[in-house]
C-alpha atoms as a PDB file:
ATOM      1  CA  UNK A   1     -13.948  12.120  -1.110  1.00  0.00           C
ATOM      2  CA  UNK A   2     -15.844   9.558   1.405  1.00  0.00           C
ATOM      3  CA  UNK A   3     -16.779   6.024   1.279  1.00  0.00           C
ATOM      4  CA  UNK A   4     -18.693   4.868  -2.263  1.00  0.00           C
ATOM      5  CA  UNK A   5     -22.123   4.054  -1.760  1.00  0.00           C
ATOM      6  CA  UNK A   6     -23.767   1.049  -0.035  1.00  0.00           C
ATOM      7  CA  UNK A   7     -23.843  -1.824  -2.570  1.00  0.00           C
ATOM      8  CA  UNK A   8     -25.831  -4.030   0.229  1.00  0.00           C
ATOM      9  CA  UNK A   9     -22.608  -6.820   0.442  1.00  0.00           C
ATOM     10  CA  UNK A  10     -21.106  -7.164   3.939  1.00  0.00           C
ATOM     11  CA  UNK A  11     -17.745  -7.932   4.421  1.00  0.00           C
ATOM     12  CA  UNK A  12     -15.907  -9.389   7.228  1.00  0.00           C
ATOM     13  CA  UNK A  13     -12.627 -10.785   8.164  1.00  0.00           C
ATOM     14  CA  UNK A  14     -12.406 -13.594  10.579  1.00  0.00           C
ATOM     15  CA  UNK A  15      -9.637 -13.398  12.830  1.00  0.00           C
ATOM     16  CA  UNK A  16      -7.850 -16.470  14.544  1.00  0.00           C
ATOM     17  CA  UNK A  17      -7.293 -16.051  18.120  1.00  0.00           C
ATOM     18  CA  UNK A  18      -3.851 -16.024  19.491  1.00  0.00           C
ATOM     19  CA  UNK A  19      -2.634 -16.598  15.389  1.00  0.00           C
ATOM     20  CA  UNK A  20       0.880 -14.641  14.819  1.00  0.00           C
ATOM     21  CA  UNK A  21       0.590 -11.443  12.828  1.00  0.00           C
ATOM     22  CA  UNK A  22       2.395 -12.573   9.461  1.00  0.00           C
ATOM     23  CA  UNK A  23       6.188 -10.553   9.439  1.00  0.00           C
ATOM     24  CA  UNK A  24       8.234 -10.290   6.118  1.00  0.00           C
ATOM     25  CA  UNK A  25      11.475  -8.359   5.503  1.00  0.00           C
ATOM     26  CA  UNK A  26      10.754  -5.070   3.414  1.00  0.00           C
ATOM     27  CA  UNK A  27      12.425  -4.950   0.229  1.00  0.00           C
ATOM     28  CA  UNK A  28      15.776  -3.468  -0.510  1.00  0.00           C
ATOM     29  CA  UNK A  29      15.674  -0.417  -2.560  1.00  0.00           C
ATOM     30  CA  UNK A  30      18.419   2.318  -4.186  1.00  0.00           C
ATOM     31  CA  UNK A  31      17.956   5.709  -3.523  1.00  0.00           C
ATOM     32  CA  UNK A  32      16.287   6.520  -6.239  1.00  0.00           C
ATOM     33  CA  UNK A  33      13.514   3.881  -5.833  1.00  0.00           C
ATOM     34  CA  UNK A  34      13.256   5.278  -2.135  1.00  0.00           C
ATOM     35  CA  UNK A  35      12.731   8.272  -2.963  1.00  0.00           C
ATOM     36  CA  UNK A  36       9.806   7.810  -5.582  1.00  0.00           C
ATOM     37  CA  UNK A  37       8.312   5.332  -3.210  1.00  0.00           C
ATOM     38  CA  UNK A  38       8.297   8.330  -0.405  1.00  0.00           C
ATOM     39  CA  UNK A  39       7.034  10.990  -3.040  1.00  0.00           C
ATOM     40  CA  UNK A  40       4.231   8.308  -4.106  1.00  0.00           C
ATOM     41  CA  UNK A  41       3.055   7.921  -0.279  1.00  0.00           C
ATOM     42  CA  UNK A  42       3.512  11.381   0.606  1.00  0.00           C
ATOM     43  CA  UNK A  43       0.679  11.918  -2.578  1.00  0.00           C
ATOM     44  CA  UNK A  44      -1.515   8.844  -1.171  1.00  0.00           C
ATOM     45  CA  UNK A  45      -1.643  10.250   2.420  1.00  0.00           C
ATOM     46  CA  UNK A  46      -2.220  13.779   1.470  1.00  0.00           C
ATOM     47  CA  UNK A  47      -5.099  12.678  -0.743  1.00  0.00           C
ATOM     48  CA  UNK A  48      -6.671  11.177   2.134  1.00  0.00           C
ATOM     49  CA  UNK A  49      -6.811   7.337   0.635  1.00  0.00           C
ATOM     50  CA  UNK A  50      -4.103   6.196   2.827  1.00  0.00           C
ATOM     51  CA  UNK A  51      -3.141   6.580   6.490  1.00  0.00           C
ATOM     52  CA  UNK A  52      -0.327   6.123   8.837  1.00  0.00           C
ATOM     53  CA  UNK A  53      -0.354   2.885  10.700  1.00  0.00           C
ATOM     54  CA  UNK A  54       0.489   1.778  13.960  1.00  0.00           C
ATOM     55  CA  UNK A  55       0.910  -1.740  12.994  1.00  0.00           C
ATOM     56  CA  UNK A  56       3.704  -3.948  13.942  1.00  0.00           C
ATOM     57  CA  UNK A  57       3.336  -5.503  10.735  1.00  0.00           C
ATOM     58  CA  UNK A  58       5.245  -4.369   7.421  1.00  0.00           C
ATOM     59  CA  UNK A  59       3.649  -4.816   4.441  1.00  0.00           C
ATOM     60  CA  UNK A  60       6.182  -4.476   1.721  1.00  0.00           C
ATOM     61  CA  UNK A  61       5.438  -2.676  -1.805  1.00  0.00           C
ATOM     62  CA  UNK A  62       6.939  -2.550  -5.139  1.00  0.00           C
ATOM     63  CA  UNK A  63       7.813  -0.249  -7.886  1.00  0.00           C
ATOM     64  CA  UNK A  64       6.118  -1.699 -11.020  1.00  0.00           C
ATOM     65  CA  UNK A  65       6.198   0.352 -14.366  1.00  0.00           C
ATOM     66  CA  UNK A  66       2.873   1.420 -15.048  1.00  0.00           C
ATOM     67  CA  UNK A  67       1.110   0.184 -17.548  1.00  0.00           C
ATOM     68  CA  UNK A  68       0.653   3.722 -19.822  1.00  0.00           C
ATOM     69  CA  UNK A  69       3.414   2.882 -21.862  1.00  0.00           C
ATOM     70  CA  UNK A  70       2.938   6.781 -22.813  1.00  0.00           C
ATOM     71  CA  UNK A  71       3.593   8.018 -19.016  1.00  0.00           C
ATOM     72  CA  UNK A  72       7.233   7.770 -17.480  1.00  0.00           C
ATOM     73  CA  UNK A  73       7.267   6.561 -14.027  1.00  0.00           C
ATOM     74  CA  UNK A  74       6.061   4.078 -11.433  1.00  0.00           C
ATOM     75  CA  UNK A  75       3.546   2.965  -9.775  1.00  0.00           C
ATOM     76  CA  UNK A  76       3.534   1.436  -6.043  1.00  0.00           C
ATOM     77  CA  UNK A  77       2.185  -1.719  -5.402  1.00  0.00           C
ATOM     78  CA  UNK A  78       1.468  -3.523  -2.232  1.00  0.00           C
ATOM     79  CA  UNK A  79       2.400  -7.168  -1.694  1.00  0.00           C
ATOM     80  CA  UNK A  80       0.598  -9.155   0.009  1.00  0.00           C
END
């Protein structure tokens, strides 16, 4: 798939020396939400648009009904 093409717009993010790395609880979930949450990222990673991180920070996602009334399922969302 790759990167999409130049657009000529740099973007940077400015980082804060010695600033704590921002820490939240992840969000409880039932089994069933776990699971559809792993099958979702499973998908994402083997597609290539996500990777594994190393992080020490958890970023915590949601299960949000998508918006295709038509389609059952859910949709993960990052919250940030």
């Amino acid at each position: 798939m790759g990167l999409p093409p130049s657009r000529g717009i740099e973007h940077q993010i400015d980082l804060v020396p010695r600033a704590s790395l921002p820490s939240r609880p992840t969000y409880r979930t039932n089994p069933q939400e776990t699971k559809e949450i792993e099958s979702q990222v499973q998908k994402l990673l083997e597609k290539g648009w996500v990777r594994k991180s190393l992080s020490p920070c958890v970023v915590p996602v949601l299960l949000v009904p998508k918006k295709d009334g038509k389609q059952e399922g859910w949709q993960v969302e990052n919250v940030l």
